[in-house]
Every structure is written in C-alpha cells, then in structure tokens.
PDB file of N, CA and C in Angstrom:
ATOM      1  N   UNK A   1      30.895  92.960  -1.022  1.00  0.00           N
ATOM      2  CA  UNK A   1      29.948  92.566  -2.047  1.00  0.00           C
ATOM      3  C   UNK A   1      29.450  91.160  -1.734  1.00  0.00           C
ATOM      4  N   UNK A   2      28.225  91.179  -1.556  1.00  0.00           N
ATOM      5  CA  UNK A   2      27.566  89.678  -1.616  1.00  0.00           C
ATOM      6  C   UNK A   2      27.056  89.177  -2.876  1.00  0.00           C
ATOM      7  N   UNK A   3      27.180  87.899  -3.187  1.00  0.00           N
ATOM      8  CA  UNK A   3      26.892  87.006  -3.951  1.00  0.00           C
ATOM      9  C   UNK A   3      26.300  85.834  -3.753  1.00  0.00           C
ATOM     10  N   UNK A   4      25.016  85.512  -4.031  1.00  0.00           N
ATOM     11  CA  UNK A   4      24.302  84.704  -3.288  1.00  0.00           C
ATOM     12  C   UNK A   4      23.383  83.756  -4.285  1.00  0.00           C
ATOM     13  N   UNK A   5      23.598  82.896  -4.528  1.00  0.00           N
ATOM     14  CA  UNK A   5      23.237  81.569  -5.539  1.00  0.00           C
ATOM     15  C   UNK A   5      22.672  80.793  -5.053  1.00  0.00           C
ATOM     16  N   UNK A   6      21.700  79.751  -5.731  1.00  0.00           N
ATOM     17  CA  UNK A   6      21.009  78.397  -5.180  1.00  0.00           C
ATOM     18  C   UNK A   6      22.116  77.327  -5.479  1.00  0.00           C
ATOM     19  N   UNK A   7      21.893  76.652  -4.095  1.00  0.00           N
ATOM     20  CA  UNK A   7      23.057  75.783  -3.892  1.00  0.00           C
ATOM     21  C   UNK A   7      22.521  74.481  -4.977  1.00  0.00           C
ATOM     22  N   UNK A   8      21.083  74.660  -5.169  1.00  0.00           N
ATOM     23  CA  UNK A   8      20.680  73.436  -6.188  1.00  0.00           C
ATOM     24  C   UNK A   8      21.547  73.829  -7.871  1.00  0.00           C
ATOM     25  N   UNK A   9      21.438  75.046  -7.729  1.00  0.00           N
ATOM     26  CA  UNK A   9      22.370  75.374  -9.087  1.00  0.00           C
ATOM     27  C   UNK A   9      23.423  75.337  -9.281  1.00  0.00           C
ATOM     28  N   UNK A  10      24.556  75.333  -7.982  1.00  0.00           N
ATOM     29  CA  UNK A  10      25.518  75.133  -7.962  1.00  0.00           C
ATOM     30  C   UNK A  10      26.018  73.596  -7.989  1.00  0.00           C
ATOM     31  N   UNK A  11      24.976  72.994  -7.353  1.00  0.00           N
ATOM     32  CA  UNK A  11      25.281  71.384  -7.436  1.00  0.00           C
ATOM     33  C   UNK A  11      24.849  70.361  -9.051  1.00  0.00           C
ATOM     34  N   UNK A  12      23.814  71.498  -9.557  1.00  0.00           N
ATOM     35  CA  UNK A  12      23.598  71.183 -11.202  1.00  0.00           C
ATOM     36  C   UNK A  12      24.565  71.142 -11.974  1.00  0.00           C
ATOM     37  N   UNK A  13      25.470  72.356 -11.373  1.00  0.00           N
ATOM     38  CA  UNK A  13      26.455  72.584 -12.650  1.00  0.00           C
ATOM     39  C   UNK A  13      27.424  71.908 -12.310  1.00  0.00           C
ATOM     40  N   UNK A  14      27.657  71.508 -11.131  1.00  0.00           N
ATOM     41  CA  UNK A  14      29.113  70.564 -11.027  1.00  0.00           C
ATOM     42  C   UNK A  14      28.691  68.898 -11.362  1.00  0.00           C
ATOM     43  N   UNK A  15      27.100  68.994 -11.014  1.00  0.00           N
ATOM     44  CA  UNK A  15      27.226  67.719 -11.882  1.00  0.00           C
ATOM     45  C   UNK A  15      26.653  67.324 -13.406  1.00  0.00           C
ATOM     46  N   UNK A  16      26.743  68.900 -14.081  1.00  0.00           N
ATOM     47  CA  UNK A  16      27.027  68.795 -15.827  1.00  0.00           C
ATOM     48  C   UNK A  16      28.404  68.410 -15.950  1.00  0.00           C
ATOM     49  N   UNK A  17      29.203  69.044 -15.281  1.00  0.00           N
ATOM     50  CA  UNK A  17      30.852  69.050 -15.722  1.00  0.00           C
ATOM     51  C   UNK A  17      31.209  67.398 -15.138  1.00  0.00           C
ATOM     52  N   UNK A  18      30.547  66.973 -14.289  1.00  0.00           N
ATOM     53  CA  UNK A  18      31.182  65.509 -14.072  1.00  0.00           C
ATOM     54  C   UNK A  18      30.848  64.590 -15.072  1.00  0.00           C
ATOM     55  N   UNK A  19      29.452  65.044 -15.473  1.00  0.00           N
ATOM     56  CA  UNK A  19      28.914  63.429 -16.380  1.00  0.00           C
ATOM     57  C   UNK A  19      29.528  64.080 -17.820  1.00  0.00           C
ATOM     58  N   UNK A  20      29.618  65.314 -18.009  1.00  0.00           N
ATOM     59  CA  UNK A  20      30.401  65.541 -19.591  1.00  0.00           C
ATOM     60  C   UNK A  20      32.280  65.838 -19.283  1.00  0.00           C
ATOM     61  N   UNK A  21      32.731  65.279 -18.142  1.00  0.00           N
ATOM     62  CA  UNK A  21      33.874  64.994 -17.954  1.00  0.00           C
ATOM     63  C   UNK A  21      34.578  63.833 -18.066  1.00  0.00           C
ATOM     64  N   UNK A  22      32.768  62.710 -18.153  1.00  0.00           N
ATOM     65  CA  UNK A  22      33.309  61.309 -17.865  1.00  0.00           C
ATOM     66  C   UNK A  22      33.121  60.782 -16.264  1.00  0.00           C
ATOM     67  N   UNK A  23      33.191  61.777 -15.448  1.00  0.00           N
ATOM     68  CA  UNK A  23      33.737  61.226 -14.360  1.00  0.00           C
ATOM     69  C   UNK A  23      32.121  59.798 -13.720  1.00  0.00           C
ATOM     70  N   UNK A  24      30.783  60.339 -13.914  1.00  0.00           N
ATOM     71  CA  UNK A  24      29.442  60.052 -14.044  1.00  0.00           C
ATOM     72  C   UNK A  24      28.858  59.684 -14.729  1.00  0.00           C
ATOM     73  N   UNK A  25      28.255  58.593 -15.207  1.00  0.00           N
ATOM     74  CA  UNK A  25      27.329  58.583 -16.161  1.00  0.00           C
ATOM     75  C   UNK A  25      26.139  59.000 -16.114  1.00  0.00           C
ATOM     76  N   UNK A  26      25.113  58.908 -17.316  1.00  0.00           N
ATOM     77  CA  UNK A  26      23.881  59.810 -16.747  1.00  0.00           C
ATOM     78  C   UNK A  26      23.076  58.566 -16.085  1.00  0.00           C
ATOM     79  N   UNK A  27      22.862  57.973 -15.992  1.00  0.00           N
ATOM     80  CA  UNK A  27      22.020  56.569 -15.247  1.00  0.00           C
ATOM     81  C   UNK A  27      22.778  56.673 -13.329  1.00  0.00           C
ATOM     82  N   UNK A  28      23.849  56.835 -13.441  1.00  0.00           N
ATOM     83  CA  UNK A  28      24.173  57.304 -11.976  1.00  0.00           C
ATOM     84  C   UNK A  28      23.584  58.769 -11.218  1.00  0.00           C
ATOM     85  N   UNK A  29      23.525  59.140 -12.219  1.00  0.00           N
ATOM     86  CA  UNK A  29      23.304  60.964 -11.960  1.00  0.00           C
ATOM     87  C   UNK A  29      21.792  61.601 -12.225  1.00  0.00           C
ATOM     88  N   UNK A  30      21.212  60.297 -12.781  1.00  0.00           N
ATOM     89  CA  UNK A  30      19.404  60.380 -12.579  1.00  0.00           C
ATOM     90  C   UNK A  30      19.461  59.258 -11.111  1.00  0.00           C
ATOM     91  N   UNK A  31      20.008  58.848 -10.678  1.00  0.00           N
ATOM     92  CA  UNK A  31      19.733  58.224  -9.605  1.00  0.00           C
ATOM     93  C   UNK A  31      20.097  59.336  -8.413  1.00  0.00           C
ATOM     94  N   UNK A  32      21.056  59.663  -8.789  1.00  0.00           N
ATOM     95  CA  UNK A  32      21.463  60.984  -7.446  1.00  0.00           C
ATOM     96  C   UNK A  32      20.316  62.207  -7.185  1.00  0.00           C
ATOM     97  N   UNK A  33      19.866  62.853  -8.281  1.00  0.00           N
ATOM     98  CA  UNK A  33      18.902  63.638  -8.637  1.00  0.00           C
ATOM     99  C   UNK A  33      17.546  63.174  -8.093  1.00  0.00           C
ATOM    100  N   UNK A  34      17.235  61.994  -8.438  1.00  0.00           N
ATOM    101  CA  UNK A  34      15.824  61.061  -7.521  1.00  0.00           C
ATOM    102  C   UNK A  34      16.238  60.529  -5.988  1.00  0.00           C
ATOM    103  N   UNK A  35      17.611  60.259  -5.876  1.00  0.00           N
ATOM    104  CA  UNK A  35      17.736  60.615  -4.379  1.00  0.00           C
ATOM    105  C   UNK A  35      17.690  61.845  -3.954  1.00  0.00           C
ATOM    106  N   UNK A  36      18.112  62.951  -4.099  1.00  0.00           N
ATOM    107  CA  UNK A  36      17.603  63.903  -3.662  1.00  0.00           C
ATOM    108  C   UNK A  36      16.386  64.309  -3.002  1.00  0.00           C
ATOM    109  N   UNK A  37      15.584  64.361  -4.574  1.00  0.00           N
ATOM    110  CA  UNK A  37      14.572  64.692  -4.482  1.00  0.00           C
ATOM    111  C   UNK A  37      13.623  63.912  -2.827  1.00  0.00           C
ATOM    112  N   UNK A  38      13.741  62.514  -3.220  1.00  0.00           N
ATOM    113  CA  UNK A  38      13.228  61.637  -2.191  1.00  0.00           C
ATOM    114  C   UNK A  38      13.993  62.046  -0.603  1.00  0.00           C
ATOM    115  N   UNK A  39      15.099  62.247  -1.000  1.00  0.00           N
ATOM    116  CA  UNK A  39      15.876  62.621   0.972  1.00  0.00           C
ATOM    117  C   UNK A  39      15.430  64.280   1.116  1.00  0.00           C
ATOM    118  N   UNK A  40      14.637  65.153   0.152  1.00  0.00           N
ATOM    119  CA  UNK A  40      14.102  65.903   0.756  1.00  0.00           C
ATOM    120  C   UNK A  40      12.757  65.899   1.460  1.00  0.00           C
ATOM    121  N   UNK A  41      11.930  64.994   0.877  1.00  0.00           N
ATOM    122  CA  UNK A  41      10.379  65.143   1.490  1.00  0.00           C
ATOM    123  C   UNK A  41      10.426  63.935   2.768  1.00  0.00           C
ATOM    124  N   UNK A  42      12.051  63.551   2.949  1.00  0.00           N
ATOM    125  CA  UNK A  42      11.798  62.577   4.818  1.00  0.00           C
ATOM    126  C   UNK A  42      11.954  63.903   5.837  1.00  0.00           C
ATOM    127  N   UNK A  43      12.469  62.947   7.055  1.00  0.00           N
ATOM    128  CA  UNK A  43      12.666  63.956   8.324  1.00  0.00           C
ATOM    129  C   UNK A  43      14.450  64.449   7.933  1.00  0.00           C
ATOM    130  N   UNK A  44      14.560  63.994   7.240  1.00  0.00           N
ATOM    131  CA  UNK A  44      16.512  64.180   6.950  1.00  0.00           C
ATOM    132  C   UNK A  44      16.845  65.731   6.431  1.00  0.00           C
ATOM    133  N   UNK A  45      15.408  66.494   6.093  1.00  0.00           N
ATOM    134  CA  UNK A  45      15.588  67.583   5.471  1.00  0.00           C
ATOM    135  C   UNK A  45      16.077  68.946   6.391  1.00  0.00           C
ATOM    136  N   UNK A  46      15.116  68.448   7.173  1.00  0.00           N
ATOM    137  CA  UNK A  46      15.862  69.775   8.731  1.00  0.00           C
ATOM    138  C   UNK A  46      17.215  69.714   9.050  1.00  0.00           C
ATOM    139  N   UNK A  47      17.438  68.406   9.344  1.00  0.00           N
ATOM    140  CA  UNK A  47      19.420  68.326   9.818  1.00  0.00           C
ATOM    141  C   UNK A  47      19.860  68.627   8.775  1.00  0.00           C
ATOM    142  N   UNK A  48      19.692  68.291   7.354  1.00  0.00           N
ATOM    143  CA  UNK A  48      20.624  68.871   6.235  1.00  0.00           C
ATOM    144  C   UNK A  48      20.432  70.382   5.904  1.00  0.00           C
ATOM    145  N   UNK A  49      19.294  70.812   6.303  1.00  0.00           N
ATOM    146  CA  UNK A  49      19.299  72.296   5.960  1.00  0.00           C
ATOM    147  C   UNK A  49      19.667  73.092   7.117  1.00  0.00           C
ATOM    148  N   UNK A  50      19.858  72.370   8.449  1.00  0.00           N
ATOM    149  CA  UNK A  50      20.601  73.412   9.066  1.00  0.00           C
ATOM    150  C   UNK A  50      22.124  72.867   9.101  1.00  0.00           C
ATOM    151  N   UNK A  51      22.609  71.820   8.450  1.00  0.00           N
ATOM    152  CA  UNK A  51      23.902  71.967   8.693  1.00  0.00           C
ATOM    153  C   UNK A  51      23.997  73.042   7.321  1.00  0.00           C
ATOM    154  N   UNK A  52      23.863  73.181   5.898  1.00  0.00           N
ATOM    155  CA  UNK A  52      23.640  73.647   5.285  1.00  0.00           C
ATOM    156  C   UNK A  52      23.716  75.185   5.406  1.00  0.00           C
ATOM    157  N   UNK A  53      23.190  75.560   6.000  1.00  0.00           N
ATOM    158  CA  UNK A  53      23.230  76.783   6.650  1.00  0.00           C
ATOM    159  C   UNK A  53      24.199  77.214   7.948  1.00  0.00           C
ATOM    160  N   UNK A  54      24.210  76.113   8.461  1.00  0.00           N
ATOM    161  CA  UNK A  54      25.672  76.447   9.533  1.00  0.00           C
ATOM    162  C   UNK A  54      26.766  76.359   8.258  1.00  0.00           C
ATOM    163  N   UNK A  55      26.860  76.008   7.576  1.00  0.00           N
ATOM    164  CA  UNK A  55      28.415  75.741   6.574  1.00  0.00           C
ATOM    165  C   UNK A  55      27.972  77.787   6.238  1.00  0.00           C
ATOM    166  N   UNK A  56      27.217  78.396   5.471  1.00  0.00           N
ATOM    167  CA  UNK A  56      26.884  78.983   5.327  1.00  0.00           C
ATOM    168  C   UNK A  56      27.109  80.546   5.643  1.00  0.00           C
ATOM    169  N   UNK A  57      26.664  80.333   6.889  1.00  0.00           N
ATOM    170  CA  UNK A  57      26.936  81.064   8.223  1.00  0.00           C
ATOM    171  C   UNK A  57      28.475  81.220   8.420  1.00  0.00           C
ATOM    172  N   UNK A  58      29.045  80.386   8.450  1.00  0.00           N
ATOM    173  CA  UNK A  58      30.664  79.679   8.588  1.00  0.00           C
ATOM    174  C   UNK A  58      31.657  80.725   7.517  1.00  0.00           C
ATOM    175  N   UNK A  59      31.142  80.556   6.136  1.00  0.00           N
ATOM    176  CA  UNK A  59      31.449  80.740   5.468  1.00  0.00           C
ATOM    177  C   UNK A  59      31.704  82.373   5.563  1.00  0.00           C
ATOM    178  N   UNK A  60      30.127  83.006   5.742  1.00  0.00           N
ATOM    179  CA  UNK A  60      29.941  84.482   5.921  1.00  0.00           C
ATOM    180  C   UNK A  60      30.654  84.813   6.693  1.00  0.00           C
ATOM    181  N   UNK A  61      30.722  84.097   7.914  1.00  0.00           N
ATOM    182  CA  UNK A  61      31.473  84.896   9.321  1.00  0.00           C
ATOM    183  C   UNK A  61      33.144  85.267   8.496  1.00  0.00           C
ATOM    184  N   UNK A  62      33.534  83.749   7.655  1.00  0.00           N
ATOM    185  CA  UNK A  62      35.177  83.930   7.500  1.00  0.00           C
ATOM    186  C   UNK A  62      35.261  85.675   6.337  1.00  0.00           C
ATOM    187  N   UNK A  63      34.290  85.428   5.777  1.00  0.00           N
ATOM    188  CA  UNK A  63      34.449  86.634   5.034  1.00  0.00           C
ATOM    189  C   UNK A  63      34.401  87.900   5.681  1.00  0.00           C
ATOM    190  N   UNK A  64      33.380  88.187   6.407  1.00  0.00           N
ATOM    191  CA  UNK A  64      32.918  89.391   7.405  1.00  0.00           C
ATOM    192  C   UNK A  64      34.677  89.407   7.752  1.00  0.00           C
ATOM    193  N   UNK A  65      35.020  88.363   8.625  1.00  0.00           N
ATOM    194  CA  UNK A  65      36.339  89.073   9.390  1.00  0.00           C
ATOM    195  C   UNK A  65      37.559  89.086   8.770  1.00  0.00           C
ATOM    196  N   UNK A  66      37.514  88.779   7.063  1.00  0.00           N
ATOM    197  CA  UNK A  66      38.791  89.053   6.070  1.00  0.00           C
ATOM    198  C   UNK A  66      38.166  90.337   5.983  1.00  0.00           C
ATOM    199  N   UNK A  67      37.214  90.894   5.280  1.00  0.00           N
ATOM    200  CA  UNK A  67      37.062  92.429   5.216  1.00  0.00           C
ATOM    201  C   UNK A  67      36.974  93.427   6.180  1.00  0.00           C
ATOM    202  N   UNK A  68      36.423  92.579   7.484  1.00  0.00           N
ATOM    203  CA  UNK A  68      37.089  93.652   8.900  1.00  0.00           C
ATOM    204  C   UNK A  68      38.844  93.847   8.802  1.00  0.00           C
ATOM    205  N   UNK A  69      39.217  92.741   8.680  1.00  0.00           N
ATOM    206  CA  UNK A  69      40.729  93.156   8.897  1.00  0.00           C
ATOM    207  C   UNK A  69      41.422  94.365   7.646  1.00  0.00           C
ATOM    208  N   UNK A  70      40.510  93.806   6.424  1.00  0.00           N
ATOM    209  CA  UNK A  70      41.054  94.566   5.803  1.00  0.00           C
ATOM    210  C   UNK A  70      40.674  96.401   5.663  1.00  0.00           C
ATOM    211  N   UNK A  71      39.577  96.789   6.237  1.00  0.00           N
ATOM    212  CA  UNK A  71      39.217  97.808   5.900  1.00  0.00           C
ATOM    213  C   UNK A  71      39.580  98.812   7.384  1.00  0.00           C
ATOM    214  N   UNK A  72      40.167  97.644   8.480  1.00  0.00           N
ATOM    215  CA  UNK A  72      40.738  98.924   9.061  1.00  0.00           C
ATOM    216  C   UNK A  72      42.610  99.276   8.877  1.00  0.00           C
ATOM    217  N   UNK A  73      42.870  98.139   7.651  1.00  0.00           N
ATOM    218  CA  UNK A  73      44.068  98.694   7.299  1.00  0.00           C
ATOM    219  C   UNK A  73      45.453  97.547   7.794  1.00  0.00           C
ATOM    220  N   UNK A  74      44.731  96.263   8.277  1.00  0.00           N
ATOM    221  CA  UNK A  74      45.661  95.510   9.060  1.00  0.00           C
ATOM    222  C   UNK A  74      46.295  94.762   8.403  1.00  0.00           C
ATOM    223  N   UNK A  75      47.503  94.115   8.128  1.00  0.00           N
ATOM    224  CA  UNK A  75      48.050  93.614   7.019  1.00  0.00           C
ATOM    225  C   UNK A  75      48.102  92.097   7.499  1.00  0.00           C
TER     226      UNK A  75
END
C-alpha cells in the first residue's frame, strides 16, 4: 500500500505541534515559512529537491525490499 503526502503538509503540521508545544514561537516560525518561501525561488531549489527525492527514493527502495522479503515468506 502506498501513501503519498505533500511534504509541505507534513512540515505544516510538525510545525503546528512545535509552536502550540512551546517549543517555537510564532515570530520564529513566520520567519522560517518566509525563508522558505524565499530559498525556493534561488538556484538552492534543484539541490534540495533532488536530495529530497533521493531521501524519497531511499525510503521506497527500504520498503519495496521489507515487502519483497516478506511476501516470499522469509523471516
């Protein structure tokens, strides 16, 4: 089964739970959000989206070969 999410949503929600954890305030976390935004429209956006996608990739491969092992029965 695949499950496949925007990593911008995933990084939203971990940083709701930080600034209503305390760990962030929101004046730090509108600054992170406008960095973003700004380190996407430089040249920094290609190397981060393909490491991004190599993590990705990484990730898929480890899964692919837990369910190979498991579906031909290997313990």
């Amino acid at each position: 089964m695949v499950i496949s999410f925007s990593l911008a949503l995933l990084f939203g929600v971990i940083m709701f739970f930080m600034i209503r954890g305390g760990v962030i305030k929101w004046g730090p976390a509108i600054v992170a959000i406008l960095f973003g935004f700004s380190l996407a429209s430089t040249g920094a956006n290609d190397p981060i989206e393909d490491f991004l996608q190599g993590v990705t990739d990484a990730v898929d491969d480890v899964d692919d070969s837990i369910n190979d092992r498991d579906d031909t029965g290997a313990e």
